[in-house]
N, C-alpha and C. Protein backbone atom coordinates (compact mmCIF):
# COMPACT_ATOMS: atom_id res chain seq x y z
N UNK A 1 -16.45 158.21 23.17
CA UNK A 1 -15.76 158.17 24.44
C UNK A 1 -14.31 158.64 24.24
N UNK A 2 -13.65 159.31 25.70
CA UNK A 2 -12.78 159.71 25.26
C UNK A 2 -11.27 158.66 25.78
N UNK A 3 -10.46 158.96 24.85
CA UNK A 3 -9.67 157.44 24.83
C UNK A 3 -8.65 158.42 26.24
N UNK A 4 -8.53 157.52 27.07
CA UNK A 4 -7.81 157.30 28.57
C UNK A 4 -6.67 156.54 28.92
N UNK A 5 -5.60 157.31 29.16
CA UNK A 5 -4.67 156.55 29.85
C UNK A 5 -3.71 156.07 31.00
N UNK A 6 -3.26 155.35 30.90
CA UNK A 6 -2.96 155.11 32.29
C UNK A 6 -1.65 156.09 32.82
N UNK A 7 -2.25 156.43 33.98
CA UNK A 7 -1.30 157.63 34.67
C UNK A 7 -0.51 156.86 36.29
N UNK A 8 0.34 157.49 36.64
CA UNK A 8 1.15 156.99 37.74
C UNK A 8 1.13 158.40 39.11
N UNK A 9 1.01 158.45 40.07
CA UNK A 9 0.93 159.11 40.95
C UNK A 9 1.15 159.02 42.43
N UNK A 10 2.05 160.14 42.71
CA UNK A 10 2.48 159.51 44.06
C UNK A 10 2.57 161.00 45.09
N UNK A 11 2.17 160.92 46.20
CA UNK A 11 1.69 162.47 46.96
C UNK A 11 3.05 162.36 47.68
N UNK A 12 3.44 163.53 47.57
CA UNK A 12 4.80 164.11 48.14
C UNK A 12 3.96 164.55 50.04
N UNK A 13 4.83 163.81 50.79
CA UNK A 13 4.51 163.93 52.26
C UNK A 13 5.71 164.96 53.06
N UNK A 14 5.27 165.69 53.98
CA UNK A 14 6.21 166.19 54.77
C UNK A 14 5.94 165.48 56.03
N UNK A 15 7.62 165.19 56.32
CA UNK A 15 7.75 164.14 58.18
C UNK A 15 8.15 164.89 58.51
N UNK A 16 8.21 166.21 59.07
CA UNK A 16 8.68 167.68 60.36
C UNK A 16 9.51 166.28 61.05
N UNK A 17 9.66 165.58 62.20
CA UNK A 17 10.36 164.89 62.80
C UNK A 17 10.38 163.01 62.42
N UNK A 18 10.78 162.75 62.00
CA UNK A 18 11.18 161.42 61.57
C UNK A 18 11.04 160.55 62.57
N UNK A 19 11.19 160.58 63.81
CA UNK A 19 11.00 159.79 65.11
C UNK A 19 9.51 159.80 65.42
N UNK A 20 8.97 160.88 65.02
CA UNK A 20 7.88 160.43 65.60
C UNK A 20 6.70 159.96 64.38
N UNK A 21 7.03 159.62 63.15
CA UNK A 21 6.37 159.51 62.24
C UNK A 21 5.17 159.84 61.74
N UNK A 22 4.76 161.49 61.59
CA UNK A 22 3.51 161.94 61.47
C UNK A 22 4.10 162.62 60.35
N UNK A 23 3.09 163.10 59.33
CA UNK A 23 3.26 163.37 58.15
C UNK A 23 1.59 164.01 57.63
N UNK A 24 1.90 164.77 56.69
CA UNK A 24 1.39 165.34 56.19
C UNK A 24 1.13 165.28 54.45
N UNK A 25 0.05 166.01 53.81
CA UNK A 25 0.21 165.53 52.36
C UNK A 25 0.71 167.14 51.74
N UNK A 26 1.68 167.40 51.22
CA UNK A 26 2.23 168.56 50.51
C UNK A 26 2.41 168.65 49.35
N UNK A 27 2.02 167.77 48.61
CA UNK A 27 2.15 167.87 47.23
C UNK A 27 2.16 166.61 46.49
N UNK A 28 2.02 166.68 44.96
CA UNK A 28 1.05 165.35 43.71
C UNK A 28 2.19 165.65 42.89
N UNK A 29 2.98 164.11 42.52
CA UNK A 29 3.34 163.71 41.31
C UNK A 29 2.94 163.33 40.08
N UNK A 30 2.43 163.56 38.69
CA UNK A 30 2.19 162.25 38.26
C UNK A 30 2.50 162.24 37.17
N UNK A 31 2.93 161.12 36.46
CA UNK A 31 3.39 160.56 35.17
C UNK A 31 2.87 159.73 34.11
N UNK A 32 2.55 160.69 33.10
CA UNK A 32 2.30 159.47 32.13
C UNK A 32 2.97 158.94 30.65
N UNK A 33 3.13 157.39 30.85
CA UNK A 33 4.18 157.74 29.73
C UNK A 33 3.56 157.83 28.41
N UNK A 34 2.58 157.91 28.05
CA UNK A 34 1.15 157.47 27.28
C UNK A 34 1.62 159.33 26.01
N UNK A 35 1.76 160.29 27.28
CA UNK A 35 1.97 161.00 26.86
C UNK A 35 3.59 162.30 27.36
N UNK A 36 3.88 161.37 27.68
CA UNK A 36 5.70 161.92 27.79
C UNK A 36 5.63 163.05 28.82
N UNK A 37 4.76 162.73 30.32
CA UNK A 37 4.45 163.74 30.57
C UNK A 37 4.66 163.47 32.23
N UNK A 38 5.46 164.59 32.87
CA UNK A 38 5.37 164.60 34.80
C UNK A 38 5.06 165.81 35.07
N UNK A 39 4.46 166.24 36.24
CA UNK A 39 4.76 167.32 36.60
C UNK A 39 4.39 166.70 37.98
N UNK A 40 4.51 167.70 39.08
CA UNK A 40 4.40 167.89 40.26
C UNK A 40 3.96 169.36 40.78
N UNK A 41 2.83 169.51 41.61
CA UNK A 41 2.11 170.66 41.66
C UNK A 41 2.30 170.41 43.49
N UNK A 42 3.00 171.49 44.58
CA UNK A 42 2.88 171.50 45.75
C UNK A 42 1.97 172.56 46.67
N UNK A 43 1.68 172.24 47.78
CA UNK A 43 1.18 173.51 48.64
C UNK A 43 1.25 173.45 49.78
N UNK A 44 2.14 173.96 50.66
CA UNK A 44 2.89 173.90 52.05
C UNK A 44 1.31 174.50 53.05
N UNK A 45 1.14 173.83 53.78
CA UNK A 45 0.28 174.16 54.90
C UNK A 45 1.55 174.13 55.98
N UNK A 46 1.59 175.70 55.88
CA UNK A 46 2.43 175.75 57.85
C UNK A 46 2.30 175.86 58.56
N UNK A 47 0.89 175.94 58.80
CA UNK A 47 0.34 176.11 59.93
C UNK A 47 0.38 174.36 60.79
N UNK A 48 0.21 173.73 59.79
CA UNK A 48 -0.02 172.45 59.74
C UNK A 48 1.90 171.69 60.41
N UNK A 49 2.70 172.32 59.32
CA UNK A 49 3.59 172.03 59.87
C UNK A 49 4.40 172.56 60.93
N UNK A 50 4.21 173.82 61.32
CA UNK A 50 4.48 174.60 62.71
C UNK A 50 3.81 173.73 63.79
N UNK A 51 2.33 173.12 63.70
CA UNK A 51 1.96 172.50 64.51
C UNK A 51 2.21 170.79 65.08
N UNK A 52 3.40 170.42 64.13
CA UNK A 52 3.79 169.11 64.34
C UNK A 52 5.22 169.49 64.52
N UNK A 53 5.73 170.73 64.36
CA UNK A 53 7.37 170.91 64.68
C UNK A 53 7.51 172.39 64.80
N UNK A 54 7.36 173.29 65.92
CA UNK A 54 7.30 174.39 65.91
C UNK A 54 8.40 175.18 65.50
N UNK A 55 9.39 173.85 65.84
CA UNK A 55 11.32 174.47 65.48
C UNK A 55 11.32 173.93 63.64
N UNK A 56 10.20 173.83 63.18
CA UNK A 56 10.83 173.69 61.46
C UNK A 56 11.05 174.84 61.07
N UNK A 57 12.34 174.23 59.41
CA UNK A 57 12.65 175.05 58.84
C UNK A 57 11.83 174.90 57.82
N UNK A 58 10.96 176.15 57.93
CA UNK A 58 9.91 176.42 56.77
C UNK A 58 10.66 176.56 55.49
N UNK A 59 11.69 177.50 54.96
CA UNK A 59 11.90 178.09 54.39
C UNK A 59 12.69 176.47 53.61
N UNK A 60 13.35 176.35 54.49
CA UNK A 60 13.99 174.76 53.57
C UNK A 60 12.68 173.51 53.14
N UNK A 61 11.88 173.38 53.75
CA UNK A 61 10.75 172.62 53.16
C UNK A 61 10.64 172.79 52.02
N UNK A 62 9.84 174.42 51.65
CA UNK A 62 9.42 175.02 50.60
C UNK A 62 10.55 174.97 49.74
N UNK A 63 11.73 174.86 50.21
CA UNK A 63 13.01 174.81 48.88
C UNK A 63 13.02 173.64 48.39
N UNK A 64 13.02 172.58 49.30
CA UNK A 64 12.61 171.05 48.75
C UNK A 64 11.74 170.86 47.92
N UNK A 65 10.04 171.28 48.54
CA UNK A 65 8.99 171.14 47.45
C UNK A 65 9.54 171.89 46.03
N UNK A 66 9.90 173.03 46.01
CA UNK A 66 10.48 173.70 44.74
C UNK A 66 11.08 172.82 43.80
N UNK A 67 12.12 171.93 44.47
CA UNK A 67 13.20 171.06 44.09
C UNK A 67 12.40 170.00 43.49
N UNK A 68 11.45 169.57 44.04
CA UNK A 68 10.43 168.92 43.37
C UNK A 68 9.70 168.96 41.99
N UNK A 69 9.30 170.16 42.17
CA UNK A 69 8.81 170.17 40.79
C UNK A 69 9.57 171.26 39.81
N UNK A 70 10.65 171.80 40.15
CA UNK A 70 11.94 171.81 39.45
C UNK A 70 12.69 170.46 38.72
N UNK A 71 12.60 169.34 39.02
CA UNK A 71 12.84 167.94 38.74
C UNK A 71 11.87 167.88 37.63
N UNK A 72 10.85 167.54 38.21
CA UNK A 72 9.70 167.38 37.12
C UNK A 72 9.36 168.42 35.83
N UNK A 73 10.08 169.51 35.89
CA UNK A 73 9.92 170.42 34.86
C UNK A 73 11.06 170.33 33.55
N UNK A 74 12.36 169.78 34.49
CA UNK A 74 12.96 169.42 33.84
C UNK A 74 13.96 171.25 33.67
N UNK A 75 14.66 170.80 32.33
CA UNK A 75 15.59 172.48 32.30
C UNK A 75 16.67 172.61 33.43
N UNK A 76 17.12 174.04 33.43
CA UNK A 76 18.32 174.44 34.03
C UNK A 76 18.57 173.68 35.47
N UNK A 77 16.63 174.22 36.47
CA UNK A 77 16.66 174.34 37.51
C UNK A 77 16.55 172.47 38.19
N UNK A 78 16.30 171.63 37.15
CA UNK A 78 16.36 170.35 37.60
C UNK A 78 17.72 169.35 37.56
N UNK A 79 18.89 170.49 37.64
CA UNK A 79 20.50 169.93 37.99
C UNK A 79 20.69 168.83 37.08
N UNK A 80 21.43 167.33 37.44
CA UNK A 80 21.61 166.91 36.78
C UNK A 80 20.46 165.83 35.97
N UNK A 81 18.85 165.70 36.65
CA UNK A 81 18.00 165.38 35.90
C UNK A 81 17.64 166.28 34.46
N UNK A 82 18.16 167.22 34.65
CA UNK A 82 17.39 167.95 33.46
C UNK A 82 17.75 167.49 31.82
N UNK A 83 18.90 166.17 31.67
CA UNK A 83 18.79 165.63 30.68
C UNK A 83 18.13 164.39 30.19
N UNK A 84 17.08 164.22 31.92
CA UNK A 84 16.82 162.63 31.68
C UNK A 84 15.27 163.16 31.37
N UNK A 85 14.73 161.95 31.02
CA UNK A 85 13.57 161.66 30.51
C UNK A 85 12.47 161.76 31.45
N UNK A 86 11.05 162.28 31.01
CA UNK A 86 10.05 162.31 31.99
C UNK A 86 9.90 160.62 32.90
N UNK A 87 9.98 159.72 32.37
CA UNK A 87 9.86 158.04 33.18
C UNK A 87 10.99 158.57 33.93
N UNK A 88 12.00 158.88 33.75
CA UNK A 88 13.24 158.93 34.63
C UNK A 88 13.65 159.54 35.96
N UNK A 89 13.04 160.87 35.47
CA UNK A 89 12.53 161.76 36.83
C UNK A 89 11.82 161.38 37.21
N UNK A 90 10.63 161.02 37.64
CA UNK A 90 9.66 160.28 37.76
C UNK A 90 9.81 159.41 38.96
N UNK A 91 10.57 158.57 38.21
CA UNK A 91 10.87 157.08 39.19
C UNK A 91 12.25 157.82 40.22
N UNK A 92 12.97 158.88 39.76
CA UNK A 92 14.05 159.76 40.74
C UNK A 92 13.17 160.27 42.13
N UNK A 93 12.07 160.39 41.41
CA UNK A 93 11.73 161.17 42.53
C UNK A 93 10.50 160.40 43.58
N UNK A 94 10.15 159.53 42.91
CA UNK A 94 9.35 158.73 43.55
C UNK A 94 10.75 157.41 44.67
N UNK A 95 11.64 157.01 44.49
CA UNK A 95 12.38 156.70 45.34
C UNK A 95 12.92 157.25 46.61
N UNK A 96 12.42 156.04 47.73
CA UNK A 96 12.01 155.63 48.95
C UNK A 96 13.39 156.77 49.84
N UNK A 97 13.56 157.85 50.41
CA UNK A 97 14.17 158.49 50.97
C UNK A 97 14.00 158.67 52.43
N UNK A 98 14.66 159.19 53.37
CA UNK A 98 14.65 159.76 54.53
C UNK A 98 15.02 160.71 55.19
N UNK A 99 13.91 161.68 54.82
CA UNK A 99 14.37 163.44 54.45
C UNK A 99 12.75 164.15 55.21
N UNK A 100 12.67 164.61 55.42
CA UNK A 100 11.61 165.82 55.61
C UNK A 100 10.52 165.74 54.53
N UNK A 101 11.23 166.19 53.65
CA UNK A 101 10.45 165.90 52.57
C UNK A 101 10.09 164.39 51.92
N UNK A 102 9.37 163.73 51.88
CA UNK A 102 9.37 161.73 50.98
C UNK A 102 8.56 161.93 49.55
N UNK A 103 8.47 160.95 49.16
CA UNK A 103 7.65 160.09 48.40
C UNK A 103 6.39 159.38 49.24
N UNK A 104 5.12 159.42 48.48
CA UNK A 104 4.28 158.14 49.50
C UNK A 104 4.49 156.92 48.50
N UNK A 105 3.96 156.39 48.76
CA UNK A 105 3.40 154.93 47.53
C UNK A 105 2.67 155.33 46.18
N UNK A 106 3.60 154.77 45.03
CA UNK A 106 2.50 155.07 43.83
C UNK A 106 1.34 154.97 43.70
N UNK A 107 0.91 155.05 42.92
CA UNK A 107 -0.80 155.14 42.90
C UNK A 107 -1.23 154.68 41.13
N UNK A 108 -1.96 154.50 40.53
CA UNK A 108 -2.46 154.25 38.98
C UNK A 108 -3.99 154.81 38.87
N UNK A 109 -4.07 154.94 37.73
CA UNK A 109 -5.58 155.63 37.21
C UNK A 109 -5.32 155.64 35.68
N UNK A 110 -6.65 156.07 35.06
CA UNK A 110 -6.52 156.47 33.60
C UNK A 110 -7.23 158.01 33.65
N UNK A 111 -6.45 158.43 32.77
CA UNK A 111 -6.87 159.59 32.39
C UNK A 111 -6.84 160.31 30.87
N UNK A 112 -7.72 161.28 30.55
CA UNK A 112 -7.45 161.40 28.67
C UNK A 112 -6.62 162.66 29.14
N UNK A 113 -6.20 163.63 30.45
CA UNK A 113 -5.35 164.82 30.60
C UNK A 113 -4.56 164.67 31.76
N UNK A 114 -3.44 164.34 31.77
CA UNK A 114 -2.59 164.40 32.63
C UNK A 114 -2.08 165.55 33.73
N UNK A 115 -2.55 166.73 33.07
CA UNK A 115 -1.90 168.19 33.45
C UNK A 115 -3.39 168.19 34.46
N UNK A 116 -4.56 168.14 33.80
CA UNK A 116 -5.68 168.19 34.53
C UNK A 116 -5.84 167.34 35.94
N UNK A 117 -5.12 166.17 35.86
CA UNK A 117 -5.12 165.21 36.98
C UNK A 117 -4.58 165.53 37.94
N UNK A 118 -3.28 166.46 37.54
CA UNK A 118 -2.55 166.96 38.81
C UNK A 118 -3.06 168.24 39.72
N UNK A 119 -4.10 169.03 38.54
CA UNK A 119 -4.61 169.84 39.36
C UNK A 119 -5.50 168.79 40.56
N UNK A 120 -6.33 168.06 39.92
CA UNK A 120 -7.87 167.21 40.53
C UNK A 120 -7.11 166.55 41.80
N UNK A 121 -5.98 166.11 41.85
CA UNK A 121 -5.46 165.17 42.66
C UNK A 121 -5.00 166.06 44.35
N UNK A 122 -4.10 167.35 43.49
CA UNK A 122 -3.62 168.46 44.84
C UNK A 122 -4.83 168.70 45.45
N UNK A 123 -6.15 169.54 44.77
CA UNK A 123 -7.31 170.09 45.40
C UNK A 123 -7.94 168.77 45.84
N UNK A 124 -8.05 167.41 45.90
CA UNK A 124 -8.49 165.95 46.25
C UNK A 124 -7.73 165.90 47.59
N UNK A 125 -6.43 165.57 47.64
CA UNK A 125 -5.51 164.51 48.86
C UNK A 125 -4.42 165.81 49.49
N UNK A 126 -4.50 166.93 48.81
CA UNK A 126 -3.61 167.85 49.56
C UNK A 126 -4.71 169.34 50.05
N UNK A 127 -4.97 169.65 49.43
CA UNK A 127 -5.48 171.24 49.77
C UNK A 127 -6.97 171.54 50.85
């Protein structure tokens, strides 16, 4: 059997208008510290979001989601996270905001591939 560990995961939502609280799923966090590992994988449906805010700014969404897993990649493009630790970003980015772009609620599982989960999870709860 193959040895499994525990992973952390949380689906990145788009709220087009905040008042009226409808949301969408745009993208998968997940972290494991098992193996020193985050990423975040997104995929903007605009049709989806044109149809809950016809006046969105597409183009800034998609800069957000970017910003997202720019964080999680860590390097140049993740500003001043890019010296912190995968747990660190992680929990940065999973904190409770009020933006267009959110966090949902964590989530747990085991897994023996982390990189693999994030594909299984986007094509699962987003795509």
């Amino acid at each position: 059997m193959t040895k499994r560990d525990v992973f952390e995961y949380a689906l990145v939502r788009v709220v087009p208008r905040m008042e009226r609280g409808e949301c969408f799923n745009a993208g998968v966090i997940v972290y494991c510290r098992a193996h020193t590992y985050v990423a975040a994988r997104t995929h903007l449906d605009e049709a989806k979001l044109l149809a809950l805010d016809p006046g969105a700014d597409v183009a800034g969404v998609r800069a957000a989601l970017r910003g997202v897993e720019d964080v999680c990649s860590g390097g140049a493009d993740a500003g001043q996270a890019a010296a912190d630790d995968a747990g660190r970003r992680f929990r940065w980015l999973i904190a409770p905001r009020s933006t267009v772009v959110q966090p949902g609620p964590v989530h747990t599982g085991l897994t023996a591939d982390p990189a693999a989960e994030v594909e299984r999870l986007l094509d699962l709860l987003v795509r």
